[in-house]
Protein backbone atom coordinates (compact mmCIF):
# COMPACT_ATOMS: atom_id res chain seq x y z
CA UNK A 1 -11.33 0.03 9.03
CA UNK A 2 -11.44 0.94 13.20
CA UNK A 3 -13.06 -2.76 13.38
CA UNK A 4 -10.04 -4.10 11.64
CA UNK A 5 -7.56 -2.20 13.21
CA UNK A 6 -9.08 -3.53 16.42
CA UNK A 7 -8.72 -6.91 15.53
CA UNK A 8 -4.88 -6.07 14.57
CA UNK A 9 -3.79 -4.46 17.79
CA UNK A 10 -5.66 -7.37 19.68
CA UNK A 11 -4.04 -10.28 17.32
CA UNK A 12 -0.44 -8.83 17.86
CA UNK A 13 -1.07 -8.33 21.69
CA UNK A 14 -2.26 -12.26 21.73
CA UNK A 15 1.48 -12.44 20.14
CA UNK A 16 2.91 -11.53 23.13
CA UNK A 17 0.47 -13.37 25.55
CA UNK A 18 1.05 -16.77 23.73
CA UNK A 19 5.02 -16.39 23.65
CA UNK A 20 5.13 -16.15 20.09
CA UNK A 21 7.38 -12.87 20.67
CA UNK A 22 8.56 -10.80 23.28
CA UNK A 23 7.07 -7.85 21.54
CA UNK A 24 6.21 -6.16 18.49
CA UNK A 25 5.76 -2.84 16.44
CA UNK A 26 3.99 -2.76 13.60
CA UNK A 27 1.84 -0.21 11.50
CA UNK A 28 -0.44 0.43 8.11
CA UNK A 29 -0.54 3.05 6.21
CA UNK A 30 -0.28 4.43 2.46
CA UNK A 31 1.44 6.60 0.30
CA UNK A 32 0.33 9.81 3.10
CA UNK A 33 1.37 8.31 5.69
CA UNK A 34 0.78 5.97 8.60
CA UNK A 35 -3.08 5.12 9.30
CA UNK A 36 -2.63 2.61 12.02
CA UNK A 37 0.32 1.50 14.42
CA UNK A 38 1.09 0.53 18.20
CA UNK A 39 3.56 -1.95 20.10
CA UNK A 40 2.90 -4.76 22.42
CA UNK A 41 4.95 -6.39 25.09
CA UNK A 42 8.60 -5.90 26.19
CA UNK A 43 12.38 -5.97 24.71
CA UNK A 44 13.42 -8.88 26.66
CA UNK A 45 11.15 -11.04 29.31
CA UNK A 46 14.42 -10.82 31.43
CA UNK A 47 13.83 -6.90 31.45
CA UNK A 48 9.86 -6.65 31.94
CA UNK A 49 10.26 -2.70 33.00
CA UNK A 50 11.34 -1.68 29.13
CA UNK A 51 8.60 -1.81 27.06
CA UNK A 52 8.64 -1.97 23.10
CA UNK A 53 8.68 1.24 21.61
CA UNK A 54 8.23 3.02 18.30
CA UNK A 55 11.77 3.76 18.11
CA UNK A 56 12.94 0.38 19.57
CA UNK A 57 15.57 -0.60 17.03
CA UNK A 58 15.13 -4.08 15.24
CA UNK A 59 17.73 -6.11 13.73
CA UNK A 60 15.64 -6.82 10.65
CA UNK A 61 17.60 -9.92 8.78
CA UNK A 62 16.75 -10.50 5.28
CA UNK A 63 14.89 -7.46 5.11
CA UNK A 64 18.61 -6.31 4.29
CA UNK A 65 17.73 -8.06 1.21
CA UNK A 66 15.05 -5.07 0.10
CA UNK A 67 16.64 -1.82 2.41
CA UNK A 68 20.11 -2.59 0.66
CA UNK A 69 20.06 -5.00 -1.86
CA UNK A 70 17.09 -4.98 -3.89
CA UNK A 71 17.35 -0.88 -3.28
CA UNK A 72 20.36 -0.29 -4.02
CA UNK A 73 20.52 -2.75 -7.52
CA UNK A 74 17.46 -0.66 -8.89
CA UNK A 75 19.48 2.41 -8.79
CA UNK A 76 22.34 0.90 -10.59
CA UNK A 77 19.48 -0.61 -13.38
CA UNK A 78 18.11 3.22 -13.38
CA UNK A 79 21.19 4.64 -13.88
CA UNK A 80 21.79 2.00 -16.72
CA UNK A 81 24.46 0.73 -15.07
CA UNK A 82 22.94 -2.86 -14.81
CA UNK A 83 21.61 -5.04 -17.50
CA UNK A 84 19.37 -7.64 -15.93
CA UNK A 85 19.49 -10.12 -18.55
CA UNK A 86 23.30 -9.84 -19.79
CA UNK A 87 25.34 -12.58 -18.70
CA UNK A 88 27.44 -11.77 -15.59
CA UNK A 89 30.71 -11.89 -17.67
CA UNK A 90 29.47 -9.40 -19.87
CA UNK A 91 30.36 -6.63 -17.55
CA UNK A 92 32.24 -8.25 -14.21
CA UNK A 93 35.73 -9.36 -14.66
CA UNK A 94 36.00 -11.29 -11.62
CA UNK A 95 33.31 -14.06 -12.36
CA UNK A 96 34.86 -14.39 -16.17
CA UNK A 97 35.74 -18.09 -16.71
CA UNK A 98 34.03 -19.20 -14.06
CA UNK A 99 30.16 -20.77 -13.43
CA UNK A 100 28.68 -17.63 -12.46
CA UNK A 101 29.90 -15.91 -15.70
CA UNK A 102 26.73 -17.50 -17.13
CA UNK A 103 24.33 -16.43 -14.82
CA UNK A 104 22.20 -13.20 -15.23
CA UNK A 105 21.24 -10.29 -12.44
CA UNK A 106 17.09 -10.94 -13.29
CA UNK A 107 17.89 -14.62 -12.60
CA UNK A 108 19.55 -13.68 -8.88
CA UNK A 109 17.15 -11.83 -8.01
CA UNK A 110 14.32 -14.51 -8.74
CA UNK A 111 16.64 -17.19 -7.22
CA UNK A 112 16.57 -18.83 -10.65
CA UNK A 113 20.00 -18.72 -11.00
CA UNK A 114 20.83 -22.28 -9.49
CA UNK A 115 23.88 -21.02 -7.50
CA UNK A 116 24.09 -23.31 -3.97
CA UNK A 117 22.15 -23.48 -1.28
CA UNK A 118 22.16 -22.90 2.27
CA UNK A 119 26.27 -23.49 3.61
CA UNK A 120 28.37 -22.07 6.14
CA UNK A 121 30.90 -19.78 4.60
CA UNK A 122 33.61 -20.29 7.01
CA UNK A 123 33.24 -24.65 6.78
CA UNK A 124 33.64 -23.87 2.83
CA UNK A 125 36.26 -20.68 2.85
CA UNK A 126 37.39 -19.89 6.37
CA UNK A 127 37.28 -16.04 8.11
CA UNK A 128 39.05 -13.81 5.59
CA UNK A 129 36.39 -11.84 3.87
CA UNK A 130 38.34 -11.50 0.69
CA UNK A 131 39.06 -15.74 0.60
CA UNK A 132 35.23 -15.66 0.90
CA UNK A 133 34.13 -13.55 -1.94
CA UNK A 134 36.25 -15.53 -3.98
CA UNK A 135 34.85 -18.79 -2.83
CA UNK A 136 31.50 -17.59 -3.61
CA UNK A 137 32.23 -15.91 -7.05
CA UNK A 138 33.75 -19.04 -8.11
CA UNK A 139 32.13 -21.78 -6.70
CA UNK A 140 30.48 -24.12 -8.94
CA UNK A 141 26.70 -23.95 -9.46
CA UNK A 142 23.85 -26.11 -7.58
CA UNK A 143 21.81 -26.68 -10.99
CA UNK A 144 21.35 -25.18 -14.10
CA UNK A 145 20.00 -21.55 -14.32
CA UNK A 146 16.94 -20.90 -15.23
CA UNK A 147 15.42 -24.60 -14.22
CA UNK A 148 14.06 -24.21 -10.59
CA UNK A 149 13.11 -21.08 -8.00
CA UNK A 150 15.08 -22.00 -4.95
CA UNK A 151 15.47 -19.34 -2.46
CA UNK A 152 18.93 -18.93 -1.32
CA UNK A 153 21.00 -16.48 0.24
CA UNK A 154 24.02 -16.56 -2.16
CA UNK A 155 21.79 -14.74 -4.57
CA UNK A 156 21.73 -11.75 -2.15
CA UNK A 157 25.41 -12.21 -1.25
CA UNK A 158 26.70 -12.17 -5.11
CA UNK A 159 24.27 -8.86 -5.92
CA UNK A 160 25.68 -6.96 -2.89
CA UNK A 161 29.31 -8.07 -4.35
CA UNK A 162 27.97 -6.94 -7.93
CA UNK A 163 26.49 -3.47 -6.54
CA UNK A 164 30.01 -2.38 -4.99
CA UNK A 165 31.61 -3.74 -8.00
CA UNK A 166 29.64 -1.01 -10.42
CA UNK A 167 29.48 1.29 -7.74
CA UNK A 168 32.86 1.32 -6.31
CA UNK A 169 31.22 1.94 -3.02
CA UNK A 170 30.87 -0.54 -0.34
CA UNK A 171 27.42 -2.19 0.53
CA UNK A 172 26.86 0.35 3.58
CA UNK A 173 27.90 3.28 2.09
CA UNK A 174 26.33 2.62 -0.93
CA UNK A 175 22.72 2.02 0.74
CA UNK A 176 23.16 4.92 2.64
CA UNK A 177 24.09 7.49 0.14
CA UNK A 178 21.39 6.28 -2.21
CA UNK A 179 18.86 5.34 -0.43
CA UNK A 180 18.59 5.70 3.49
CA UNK A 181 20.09 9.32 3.66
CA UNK A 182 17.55 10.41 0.69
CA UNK A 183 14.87 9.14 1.87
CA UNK A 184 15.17 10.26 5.54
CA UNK A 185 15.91 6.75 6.65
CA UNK A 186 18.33 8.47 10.15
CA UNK A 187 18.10 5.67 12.16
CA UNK A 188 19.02 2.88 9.28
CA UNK A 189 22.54 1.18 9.45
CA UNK A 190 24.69 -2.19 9.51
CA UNK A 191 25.89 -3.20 12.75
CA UNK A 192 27.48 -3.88 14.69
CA UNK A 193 25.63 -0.93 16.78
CA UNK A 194 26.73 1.87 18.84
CA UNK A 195 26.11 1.83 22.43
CA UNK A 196 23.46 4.64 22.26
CA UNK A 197 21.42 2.49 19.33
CA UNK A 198 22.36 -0.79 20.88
CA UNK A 199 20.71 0.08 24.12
CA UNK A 200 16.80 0.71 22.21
CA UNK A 201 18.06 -2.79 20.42
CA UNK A 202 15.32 -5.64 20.41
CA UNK A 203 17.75 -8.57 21.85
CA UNK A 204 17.44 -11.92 19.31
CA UNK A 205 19.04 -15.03 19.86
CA UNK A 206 20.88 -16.57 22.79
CA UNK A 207 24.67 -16.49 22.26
CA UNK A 208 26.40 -19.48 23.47
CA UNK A 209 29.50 -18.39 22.99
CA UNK A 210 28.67 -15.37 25.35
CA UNK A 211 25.59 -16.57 27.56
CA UNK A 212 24.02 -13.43 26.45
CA UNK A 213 20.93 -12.91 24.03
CA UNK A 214 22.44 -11.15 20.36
CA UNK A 215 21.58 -6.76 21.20
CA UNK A 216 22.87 -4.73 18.45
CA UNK A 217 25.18 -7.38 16.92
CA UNK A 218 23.62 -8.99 13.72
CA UNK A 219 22.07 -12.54 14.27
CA UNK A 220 23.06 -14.06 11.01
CA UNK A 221 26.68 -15.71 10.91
CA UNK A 222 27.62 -14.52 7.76
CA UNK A 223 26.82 -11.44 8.54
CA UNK A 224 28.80 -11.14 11.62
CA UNK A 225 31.86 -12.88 9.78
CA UNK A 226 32.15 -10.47 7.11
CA UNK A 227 32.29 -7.58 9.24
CA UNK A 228 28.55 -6.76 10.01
CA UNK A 229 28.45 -5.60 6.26
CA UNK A 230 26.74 -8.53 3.45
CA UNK A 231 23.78 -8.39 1.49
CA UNK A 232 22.27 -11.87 2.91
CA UNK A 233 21.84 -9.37 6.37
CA UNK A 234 23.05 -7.40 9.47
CA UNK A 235 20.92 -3.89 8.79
CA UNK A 236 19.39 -2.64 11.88
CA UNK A 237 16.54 -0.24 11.26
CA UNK A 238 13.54 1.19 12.98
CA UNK A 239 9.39 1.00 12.47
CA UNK A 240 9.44 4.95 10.63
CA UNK A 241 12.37 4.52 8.88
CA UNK A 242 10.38 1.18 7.09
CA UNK A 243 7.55 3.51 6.86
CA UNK A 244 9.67 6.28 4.71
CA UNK A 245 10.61 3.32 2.60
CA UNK A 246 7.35 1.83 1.92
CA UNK A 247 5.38 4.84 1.59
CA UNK A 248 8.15 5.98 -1.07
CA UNK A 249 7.73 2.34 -3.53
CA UNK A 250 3.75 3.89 -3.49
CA UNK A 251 5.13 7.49 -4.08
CA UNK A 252 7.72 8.80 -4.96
CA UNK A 253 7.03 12.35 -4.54
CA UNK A 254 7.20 11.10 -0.58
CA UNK A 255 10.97 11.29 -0.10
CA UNK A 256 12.57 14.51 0.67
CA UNK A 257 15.57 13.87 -1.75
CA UNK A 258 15.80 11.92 -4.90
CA UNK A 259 16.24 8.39 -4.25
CA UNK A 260 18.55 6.05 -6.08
CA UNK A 261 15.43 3.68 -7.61
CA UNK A 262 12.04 4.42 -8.68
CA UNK A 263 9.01 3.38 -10.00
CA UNK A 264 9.96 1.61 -13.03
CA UNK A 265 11.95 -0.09 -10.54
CA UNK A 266 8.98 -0.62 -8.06
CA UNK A 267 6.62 -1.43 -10.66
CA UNK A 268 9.15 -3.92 -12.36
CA UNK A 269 9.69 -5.76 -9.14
CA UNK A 270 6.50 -6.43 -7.80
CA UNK A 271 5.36 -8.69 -10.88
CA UNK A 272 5.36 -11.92 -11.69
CA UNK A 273 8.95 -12.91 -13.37
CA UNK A 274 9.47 -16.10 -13.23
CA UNK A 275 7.33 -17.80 -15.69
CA UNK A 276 6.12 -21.03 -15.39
CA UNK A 277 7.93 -21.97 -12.40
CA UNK A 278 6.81 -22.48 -9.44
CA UNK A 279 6.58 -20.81 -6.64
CA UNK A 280 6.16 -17.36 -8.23
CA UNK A 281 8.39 -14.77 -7.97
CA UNK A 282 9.27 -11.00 -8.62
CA UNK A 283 12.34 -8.98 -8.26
CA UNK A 284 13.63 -10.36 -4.76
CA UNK A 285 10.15 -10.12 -3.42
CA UNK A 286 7.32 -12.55 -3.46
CA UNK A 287 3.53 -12.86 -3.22
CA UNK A 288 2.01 -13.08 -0.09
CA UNK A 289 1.12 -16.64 1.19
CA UNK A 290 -2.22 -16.72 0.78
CA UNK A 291 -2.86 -14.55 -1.70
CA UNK A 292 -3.45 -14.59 -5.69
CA UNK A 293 -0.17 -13.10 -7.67
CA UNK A 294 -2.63 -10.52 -10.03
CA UNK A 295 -3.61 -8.95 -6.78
CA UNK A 296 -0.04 -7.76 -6.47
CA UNK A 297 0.32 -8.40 -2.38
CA UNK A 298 3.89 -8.67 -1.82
CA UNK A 299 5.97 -9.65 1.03
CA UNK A 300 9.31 -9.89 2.31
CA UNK A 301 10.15 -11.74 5.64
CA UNK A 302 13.13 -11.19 8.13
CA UNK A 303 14.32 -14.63 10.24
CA UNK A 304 14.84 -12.36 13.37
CA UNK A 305 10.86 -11.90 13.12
CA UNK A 306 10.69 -8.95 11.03
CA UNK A 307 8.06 -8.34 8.00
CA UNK A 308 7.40 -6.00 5.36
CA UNK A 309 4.22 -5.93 2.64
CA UNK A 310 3.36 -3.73 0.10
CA UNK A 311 0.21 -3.55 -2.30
CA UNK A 312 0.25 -1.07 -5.32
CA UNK A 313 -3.04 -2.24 -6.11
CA UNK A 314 -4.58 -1.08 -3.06
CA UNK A 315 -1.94 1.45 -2.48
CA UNK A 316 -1.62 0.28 1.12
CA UNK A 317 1.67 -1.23 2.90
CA UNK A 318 2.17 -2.64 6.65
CA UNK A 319 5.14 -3.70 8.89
CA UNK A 320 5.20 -6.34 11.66
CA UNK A 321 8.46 -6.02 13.46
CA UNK A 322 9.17 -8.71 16.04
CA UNK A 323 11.91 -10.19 17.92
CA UNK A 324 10.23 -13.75 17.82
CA UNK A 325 13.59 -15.34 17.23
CA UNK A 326 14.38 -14.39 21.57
CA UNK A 327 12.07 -17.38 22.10
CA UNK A 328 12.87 -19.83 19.18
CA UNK A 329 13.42 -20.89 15.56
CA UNK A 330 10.44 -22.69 15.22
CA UNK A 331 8.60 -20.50 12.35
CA UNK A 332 4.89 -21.92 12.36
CA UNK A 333 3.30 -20.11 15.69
CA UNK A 334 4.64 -16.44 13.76
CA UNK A 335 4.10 -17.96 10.36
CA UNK A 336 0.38 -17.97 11.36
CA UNK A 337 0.11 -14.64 12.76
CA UNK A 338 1.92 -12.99 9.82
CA UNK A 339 -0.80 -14.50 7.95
CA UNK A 340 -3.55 -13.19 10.40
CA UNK A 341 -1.99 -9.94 9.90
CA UNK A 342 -2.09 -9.77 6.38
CA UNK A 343 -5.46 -10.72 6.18
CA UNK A 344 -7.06 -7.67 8.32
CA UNK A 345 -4.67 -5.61 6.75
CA UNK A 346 -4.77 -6.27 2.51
CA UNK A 347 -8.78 -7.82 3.10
């Protein structure tokens, strides 16, 4: 294990040396605890005196899809709240009568469901957040559920409509109240940031509108036009608060309060449940490249440059949080050292 660890602190310092990202924090561990972490680099090449931290805050993308999402939708299936195969109209008024009525929670969360594909809300419904969620609701569906697994970001969208439909509660509140605050998760929120987190904030993207890279405002567009608040993104989180999360999917007994899901939810999740089709999926997240399905490696990527994996058979989890998106889009260089990464880490 010290060899591999090694070879892990060297591969994410060669990160930073080959402009892949400004910098990084990452760490291993299992249901005790962390076994393994550091940093590498800086916040911003433009500010070479402030190095990355442990507590450097990361806008972490699509992980939103797991922290609040994926979280958040087990509780409401634990409570019994949430029948994942039940027809959408069989319990939510507002998608009666139209295409989504047909469509079941197991299927969004596989993205089997066939609703569309990648499309700017604001070209299809303009800026008014309520106009938007009934665009989306309503809008007729790509194919045919149930024929294809085509990752999309509606499906996230729709299930953080459907959670504060049962719940009453909006997205943020909900996540926090039944699953950050629980588990100990302090420095977890939706942006946009206050200036005191905003400051530790990992910058992304270049702004054109401002000239200025993206610190402690979400990088995703949707997320930004609905208020910060949307279950595609726009969560801002730190590398222990990840850790409190991961280490309580292995263990429950790990959080210091009762948690909205749990291991039925966990153990439902990270298995194969989409059949046939190709590529395999479970409950919002998916094998690791690379690896074979009935070793149970699972992964969940953030566009920003953000990474979480988890392993119940091993009983191990990692995170690789990055601001890679500072330099570029271009996915490949990280795509490769994500895969490094897993490698020395699940072996």
């Amino acid at each position: 294990m010290e060899d591999s660890t090694d070879r892990i602190k060297q591969l994410v310092v060669d990160g930073v040396r080959d402009q892949v990202y400004p910098g990084a924090v990452w760490a291993i561990g299992d249901a005790a605890g962390m076994k393994a972490g550091g940093t590498a680099g800086v916040l911003a090449p433009a500010d070479p005196g402030t190095p990355m931290r442990p507590d450097t805050v990361f806008d972490v993308a699509s992980l939103t899809k797991i922290l609040a999402v994926w979280s958040t939708i087990g509780a409401l299936w634990e409570d019994g709240a949430l029948p994942l195969d039940e027809p959408l109209e069989g319990f939510w008024t507002e998608v009666a009568d139209h295409p989504l009525s047909q469509v079941t929670a197991r299927q969004l969360l596989t993205h089997t469901a066939g609703v569309p594909l990648r499309a700017q809300l604001k070209n299809l419904y303009g800026t008014d957040p309520v106009a938007i969620r009934a665009g989306v609701l309503h809008e007729a569906l790509h194919r045919t559920p149930g024929e294809a697994v085509e990752y999309t970001d509606r499906a996230a969208l729709i299930l953080g409509y459907l959670a504060e439909h049962l719940s009453g509660q909006g997205l943020d509140q909900l996540a926090h109240t039944r699953i950050w605050q629980p588990l100990g998760m302090a420095n977890t929120r939706f942006g946009p940031l206050p200036a005191d987190l905003a400051a530790r904030c990992a910058p992304t993207e270049l702004d054109e509108d401002t000239g200025r890279h993206l610190k402690g405002v979400a990088h995703d567009f949707s997320a930004r036009l609905l208020g910060g608040v949307c279950g595609i993104a726009g969560t801002f989180s730190v590398l222990d608060d990840l850790t409190r999360f991961l280490r309580y999917m292995l263990d429950p007994a790990t959080a210091p309060a009762a948690a909205g899901f749990g291991p039925n939810w966990v153990e439902e999740s990270l298995s194969v449940q989409t059949g046939t089709l190709e590529p395999v999926r479970g409950l919002f997240w998916h094998p690791a490249p690379g690896t074979d399905p009935a070793d149970r490696t699972y992964v969940h990527y953030g566009f920003t440059g953000t990474g979480m994996w988890i392993s119940p058979k091993q009983g191990a989890w990692a995170a690789l949080l990055t601001n890679k998106l500072y330099y570029t889009r271009d996915r490949q260089p990280l795509t490769e050292l994500r895969n490094a990464f897993r490698e020395l880490v699940f072996a």
